[in-house]
Protein backbone atom coordinates (compact mmCIF):
# COMPACT_ATOMS: atom_id res chain seq x y z
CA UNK A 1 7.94 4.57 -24.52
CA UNK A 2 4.68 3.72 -22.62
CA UNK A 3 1.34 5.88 -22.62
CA UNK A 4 0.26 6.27 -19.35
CA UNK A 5 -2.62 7.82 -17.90
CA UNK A 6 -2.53 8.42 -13.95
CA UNK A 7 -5.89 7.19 -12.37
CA UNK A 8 -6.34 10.02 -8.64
CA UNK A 9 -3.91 12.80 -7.43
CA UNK A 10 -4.45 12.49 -3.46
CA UNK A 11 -1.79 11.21 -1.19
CA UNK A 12 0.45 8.70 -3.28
CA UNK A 13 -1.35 9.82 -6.37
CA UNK A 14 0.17 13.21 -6.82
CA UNK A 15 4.10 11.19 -6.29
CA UNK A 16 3.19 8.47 -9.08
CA UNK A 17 2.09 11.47 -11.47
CA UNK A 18 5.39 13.42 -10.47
CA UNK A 19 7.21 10.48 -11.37
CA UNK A 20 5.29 9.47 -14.83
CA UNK A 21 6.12 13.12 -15.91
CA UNK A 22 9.55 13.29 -15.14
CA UNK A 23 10.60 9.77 -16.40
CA UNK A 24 11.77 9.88 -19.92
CA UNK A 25 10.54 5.96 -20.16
CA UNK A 26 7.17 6.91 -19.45
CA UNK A 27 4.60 9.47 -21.42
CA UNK A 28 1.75 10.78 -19.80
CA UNK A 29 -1.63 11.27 -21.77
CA UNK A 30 -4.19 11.66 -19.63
CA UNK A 31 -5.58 12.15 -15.88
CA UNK A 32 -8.32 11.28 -13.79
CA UNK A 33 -9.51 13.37 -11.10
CA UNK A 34 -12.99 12.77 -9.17
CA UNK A 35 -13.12 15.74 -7.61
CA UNK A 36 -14.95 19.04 -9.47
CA UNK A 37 -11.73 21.33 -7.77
CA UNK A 38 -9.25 19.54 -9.89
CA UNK A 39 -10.87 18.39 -12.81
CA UNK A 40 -9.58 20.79 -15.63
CA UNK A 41 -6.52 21.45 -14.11
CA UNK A 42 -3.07 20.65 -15.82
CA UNK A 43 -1.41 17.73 -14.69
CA UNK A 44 2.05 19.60 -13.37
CA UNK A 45 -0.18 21.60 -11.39
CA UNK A 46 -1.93 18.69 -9.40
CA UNK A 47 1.42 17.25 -8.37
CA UNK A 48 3.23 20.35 -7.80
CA UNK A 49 5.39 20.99 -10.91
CA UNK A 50 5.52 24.30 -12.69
CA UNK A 51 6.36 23.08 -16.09
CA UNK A 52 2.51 22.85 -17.67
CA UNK A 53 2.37 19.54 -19.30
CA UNK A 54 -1.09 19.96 -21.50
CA UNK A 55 -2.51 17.28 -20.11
CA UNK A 56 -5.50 18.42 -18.70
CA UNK A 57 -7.17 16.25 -15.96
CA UNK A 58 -10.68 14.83 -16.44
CA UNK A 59 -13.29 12.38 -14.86
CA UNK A 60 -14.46 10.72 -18.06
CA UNK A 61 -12.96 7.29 -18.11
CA UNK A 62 -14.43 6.21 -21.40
CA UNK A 63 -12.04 9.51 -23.03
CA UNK A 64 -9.46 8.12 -20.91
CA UNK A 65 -9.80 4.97 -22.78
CA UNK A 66 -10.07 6.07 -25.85
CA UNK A 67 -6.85 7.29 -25.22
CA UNK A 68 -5.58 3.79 -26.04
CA UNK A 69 -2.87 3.94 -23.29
CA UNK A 70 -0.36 0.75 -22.50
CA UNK A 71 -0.79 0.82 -18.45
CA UNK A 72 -2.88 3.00 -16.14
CA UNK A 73 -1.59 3.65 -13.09
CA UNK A 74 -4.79 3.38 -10.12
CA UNK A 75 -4.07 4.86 -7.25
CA UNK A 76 -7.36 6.25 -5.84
CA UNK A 77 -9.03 4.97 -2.68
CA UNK A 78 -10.39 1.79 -2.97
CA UNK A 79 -10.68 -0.02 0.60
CA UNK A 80 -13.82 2.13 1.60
CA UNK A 81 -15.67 1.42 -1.94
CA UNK A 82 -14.26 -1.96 -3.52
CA UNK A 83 -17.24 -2.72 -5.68
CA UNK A 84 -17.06 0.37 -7.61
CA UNK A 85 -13.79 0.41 -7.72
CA UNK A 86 -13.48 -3.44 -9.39
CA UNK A 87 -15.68 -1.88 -11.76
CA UNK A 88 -13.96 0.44 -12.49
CA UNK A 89 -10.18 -1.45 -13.01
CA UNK A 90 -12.31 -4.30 -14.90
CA UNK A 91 -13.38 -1.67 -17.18
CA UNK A 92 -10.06 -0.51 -17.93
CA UNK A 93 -8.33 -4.41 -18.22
CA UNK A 94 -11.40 -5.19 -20.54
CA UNK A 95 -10.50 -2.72 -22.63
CA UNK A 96 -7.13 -3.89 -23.48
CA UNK A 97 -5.35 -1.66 -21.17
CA UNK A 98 -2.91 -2.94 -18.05
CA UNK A 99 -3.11 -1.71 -14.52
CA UNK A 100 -0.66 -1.24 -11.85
CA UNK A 101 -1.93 0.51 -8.52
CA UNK A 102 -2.02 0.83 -4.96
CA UNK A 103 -5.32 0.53 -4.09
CA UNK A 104 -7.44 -2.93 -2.77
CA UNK A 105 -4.64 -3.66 -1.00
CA UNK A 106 -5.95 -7.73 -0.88
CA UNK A 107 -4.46 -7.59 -4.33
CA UNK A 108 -1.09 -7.59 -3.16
CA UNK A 109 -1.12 -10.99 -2.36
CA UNK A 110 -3.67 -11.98 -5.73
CA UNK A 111 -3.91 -15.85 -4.83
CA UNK A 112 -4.99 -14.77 -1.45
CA UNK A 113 -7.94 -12.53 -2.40
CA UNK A 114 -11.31 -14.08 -2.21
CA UNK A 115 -13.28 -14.79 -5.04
CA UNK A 116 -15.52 -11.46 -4.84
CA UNK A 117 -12.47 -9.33 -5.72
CA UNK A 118 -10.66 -11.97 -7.86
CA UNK A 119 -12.67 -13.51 -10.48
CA UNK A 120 -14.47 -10.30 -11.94
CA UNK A 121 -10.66 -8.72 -12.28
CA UNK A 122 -9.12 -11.91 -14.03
CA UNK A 123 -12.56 -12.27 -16.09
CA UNK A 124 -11.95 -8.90 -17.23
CA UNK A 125 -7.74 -9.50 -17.97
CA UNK A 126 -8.79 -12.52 -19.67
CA UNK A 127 -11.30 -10.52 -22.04
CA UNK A 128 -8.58 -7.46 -22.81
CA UNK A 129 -5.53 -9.64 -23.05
CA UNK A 130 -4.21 -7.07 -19.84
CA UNK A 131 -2.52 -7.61 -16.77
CA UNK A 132 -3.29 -6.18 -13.08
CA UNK A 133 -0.60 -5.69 -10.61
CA UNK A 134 -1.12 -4.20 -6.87
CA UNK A 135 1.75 -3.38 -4.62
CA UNK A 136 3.00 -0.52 -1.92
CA UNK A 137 5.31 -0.24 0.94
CA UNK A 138 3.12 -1.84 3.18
CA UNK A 139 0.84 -4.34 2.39
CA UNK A 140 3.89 -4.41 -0.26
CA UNK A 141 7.76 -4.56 -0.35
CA UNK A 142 7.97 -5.48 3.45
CA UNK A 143 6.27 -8.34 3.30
CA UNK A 144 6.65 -9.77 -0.20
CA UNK A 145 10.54 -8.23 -0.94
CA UNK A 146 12.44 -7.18 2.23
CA UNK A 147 11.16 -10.40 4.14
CA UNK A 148 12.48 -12.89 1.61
CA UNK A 149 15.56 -11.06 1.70
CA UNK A 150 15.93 -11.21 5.21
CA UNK A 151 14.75 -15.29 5.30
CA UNK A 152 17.99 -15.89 2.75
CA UNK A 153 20.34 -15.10 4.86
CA UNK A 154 19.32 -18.04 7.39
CA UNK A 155 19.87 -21.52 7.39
CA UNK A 156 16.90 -22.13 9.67
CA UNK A 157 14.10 -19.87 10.46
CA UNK A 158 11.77 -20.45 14.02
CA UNK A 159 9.91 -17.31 13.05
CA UNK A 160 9.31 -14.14 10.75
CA UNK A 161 8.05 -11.12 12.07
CA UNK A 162 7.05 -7.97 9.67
CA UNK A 163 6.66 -5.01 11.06
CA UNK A 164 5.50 -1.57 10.17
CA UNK A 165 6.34 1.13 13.32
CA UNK A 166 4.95 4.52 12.38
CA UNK A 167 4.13 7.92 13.95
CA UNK A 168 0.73 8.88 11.72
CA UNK A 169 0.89 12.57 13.72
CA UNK A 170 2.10 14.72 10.59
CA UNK A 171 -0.28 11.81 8.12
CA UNK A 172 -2.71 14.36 6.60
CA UNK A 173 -5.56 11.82 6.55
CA UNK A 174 -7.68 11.65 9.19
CA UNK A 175 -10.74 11.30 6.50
CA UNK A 176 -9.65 7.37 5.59
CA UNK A 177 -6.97 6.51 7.89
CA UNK A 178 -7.61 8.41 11.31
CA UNK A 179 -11.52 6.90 11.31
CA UNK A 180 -10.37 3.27 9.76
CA UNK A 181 -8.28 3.63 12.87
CA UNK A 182 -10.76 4.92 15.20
CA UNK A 183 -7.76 7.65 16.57
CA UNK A 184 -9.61 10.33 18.66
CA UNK A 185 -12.22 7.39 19.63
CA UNK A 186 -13.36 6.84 23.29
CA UNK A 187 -13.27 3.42 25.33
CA UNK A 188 -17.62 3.05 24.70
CA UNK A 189 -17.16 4.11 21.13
CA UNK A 190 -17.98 0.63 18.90
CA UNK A 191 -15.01 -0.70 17.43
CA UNK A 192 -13.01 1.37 14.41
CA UNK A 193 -13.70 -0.60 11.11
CA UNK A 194 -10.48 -1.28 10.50
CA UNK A 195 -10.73 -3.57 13.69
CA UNK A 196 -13.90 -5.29 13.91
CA UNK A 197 -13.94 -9.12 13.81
CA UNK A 198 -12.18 -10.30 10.26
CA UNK A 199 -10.98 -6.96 9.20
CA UNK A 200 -7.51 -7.78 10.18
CA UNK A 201 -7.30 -10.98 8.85
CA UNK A 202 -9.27 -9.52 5.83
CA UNK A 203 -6.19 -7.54 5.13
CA UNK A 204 -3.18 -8.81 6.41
CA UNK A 205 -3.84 -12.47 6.72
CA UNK A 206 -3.02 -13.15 2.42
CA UNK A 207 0.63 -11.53 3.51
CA UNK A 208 1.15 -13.98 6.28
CA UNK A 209 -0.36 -17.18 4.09
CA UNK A 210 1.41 -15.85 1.32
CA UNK A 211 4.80 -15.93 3.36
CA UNK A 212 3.74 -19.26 4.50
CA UNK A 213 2.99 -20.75 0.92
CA UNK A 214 7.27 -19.37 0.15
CA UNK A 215 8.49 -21.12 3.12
CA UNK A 216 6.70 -24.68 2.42
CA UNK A 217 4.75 -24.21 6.06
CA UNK A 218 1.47 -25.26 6.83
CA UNK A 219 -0.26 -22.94 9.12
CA UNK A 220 -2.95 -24.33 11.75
CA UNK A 221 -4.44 -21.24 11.27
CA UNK A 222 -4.82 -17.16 10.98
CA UNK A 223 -5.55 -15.12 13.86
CA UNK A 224 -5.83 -11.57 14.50
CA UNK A 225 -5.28 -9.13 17.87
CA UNK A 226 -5.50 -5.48 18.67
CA UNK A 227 -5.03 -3.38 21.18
CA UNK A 228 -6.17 0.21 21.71
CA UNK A 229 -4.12 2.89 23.63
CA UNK A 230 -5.82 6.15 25.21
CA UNK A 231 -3.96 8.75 25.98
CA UNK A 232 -4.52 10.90 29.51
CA UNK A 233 -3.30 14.17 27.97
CA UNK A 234 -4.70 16.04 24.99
CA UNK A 235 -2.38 15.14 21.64
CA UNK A 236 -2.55 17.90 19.06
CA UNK A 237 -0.83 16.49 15.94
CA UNK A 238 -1.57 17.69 12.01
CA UNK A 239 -3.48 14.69 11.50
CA UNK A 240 -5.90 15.66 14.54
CA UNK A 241 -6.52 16.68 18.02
CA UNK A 242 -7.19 13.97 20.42
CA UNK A 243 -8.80 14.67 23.35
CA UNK A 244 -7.51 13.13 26.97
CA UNK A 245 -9.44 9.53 27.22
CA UNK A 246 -9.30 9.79 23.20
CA UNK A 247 -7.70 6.65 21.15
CA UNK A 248 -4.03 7.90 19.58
CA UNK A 249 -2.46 4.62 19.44
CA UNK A 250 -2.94 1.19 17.85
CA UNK A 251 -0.90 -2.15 17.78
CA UNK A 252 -2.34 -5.15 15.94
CA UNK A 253 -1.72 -8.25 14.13
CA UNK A 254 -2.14 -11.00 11.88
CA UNK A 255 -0.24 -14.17 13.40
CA UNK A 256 0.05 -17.50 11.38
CA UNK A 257 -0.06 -20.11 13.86
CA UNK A 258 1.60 -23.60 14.21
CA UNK A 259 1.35 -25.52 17.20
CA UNK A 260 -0.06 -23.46 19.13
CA UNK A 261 2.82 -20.92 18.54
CA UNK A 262 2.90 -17.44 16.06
CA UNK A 263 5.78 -18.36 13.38
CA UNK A 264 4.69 -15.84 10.89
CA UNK A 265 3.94 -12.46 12.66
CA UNK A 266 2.66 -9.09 10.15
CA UNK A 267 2.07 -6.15 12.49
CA UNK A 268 1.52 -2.58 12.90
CA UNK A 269 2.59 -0.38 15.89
CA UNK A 270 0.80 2.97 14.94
CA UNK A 271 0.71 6.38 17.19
CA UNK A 272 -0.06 9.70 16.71
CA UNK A 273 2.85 11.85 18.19
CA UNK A 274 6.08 9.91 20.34
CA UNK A 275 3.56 10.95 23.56
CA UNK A 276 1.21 8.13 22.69
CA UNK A 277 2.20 4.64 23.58
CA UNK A 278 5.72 5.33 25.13
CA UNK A 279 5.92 1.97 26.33
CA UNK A 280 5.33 0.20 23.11
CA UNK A 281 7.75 -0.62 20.71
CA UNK A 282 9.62 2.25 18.94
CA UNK A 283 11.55 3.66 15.74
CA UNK A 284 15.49 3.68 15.72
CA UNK A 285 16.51 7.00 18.04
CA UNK A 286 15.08 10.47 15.50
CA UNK A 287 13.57 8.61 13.06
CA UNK A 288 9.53 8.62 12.99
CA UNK A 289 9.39 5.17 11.61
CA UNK A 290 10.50 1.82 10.31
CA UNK A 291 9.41 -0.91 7.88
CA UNK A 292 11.21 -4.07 10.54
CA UNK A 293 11.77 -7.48 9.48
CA UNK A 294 12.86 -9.84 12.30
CA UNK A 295 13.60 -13.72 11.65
CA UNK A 296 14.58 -15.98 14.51
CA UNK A 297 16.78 -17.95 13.59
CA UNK A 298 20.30 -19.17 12.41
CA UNK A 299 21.42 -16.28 12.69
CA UNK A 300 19.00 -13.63 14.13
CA UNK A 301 18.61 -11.11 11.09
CA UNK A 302 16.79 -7.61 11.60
CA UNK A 303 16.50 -5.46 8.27
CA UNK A 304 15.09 -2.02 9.20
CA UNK A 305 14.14 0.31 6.24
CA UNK A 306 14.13 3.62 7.32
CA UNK A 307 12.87 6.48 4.20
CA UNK A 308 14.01 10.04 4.64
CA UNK A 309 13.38 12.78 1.46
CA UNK A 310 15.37 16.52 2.10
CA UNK A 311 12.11 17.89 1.95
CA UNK A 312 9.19 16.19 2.47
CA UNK A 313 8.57 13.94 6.12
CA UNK A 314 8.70 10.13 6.60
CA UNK A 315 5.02 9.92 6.13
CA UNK A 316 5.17 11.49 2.40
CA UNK A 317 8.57 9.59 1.62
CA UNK A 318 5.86 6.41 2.50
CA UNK A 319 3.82 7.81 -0.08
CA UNK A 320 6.66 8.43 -2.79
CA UNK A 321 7.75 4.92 -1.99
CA UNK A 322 4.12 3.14 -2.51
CA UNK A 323 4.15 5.11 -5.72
CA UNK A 324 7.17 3.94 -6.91
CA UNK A 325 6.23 0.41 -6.23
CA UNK A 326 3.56 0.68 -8.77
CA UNK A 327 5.48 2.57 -11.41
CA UNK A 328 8.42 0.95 -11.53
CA UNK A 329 6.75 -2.00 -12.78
CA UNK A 330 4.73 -0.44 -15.64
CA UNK A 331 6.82 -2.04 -17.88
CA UNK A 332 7.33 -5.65 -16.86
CA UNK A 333 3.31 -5.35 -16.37
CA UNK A 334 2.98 -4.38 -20.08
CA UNK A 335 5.06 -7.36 -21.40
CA UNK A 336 3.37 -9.62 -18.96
CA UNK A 337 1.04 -12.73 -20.22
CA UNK A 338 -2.67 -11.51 -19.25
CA UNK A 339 -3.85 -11.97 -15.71
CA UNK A 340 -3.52 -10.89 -12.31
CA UNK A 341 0.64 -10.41 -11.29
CA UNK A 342 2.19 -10.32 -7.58
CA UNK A 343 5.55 -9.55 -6.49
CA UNK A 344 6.98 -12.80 -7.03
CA UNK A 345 6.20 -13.06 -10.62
CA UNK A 346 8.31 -10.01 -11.47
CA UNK A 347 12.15 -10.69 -11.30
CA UNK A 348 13.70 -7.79 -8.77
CA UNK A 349 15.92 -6.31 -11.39
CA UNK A 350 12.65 -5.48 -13.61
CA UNK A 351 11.43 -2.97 -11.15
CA UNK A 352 14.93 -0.79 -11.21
CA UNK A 353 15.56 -0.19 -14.29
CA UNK A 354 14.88 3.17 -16.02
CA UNK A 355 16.02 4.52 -12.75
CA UNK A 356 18.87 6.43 -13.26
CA UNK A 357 18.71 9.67 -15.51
């Protein structure tokens, strides 16, 4: 059985810790929480169980590593503060202990990342004997799992296109996502961050050279587009209100380019309610979103992934999912040789077993 201790409890946070305590593969022994309103709280309480567990959350990492647990699972927001937040997981993989998370998404793709976020992390694996692996639904299974998939069932390929096509209305997280996205923005507003010059290829470019580096291609280059939508009518959605003239919907890309021509395509069609955007592409009829992958090719081969859950929406079934993608590999990551892991290193069958009890 592996120790555990679950690093945040916001949105994919609270599913991972769900999932720890139910698993009877995994023991949970500790919890961090950065915020004073949950610190001191039981664990079953900050994921929505009613079974107490004991384990009582805290935000002393040092007592979370004296713990001496096999794997912590990182979850908390790290795209808006990624120096503190390598200091943080080198801390932990110094001290002997292996991470799995969801956050610094340029981590899904590790021999991508720059050197900034890199070395420090596999300085610190090196110095703990620990292992660091970073995965989700997207940046995550679509483009590192359900893509390759896809590819093997052509005998030529003229292009790959992932594609994540969501409706963010009922997304509860206007205070990351909704101003990264600049939703509720005007026209003369300055660009969101999540789309000034780089930011795109910051993120999703490692995906599409990563896809490239599988297939044997060599890309001319990277390049990056987006393009805003305003709505003329006022959206109200739970994420937020948008205003008419506000921004509520998004569409943007990282395109690997050869000859002139996109052959490696990772995009994002995001709107807030089925009013915004009408024109642009769409989910399958009543669903409020897909995870696509399209290849060109001998044959043409689409592989939609649609998540449903009987009680929570598509937007928290995303969450459960990104969770899962982290926890499910807690155990390969433990046995692993020391260093930074992605997808590809871990055979598919490692991250499903334990799953059925």
């Amino acid at each position: 059985m592996r120790r555990v201790v679950q690093f945040s409890t916001g949105n994919v946070g609270r599913h991972s810790l769900a999932a720890i305590i139910g698993r009877p593969d995994l023991e949970l022994v500790g919890v961090h929480a950065a915020s004073d309103n949950k610190v001191g709280r039981d664990a079953a309480e900050l994921c929505g169980l009613s079974e107490p567990t004991g384990v009582i959350a805290t935000d002393d990492i040092d007592a979370l590593i004296a713990l001496q647990p096999d794997c912590v699972v990182y979850t908390a927001l790290g795209e808006t503060r990624p120096m503190e937040v390598i200091e943080e997981m080198a801390k932990l993989l110094a001290a002997g202990i292996n991470v799995v998370g969801t956050s610094m998404v340029w981590l899904v793709t590790p021999r991508q990342a720059d050197d900034w976020l890199r070395a420090p992390l596999e300085e610190a694996c090196a110095a703990g004997n620990a292992s660091l692996y970073v995965n989700g639904i997207d940046p995550g299974y679509s483009s590192d799992s359900a893509v390759f998939s896809a590819l093997s069932l052509v005998t030529r390929a003229r292009s790959v296109t992932v594609q994540e096509i969501f409706d963010y209305g009922n997304y509860d997280d206007y205070e990351y996502t909704g101003t990264a996205m600049g939703f509720g923005n005007s026209p003369d507003d300055p660009l969101p961050i999540a789309f000034q010059l780089g930011v795109i290829t910051s993120v999703f470019g490692g995906l599409v050279r990563n896809i490239a580096a599988q297939l044997d291609v060599e890309l001319d280059e990277v390049r990056e587009r987006y393009e805003p939508w305003y709505t003329p009518e006022r959206i109200e959605c739970k994420m937020m209100t948008v205003e008419p003239g506000g921004l509520a919907a998004v569409r943007f890309a990282a395109e690997g380019v050869r000859s002139g021509e996109p052959v490696i395509t990772v995009e994002h069609v995001n709107r807030l309610t089925s009013a915004a955007a009408p024109d642009w592409q769409v989910p399958p009829e009543g669903q409020l979103g897909v995870h696509k992958v399209i290849v060109e090719g001998e044959p043409r081969v689409e592989v939609n992934t649609l998540l449903s859950h009987p009680v929570l929406d598509v937007t928290e079934a995303g969450c459960l999912s990104t969770a899962a993608r982290a926890v499910n590999a807690i155990d390969w990551v433990c046995r692993a040789p020391a260093g930074l892991i992605a997808a590809d290193d871990i055979p598919p069958t490692e991250m499903i077993r334990g799953l059925m009890w």
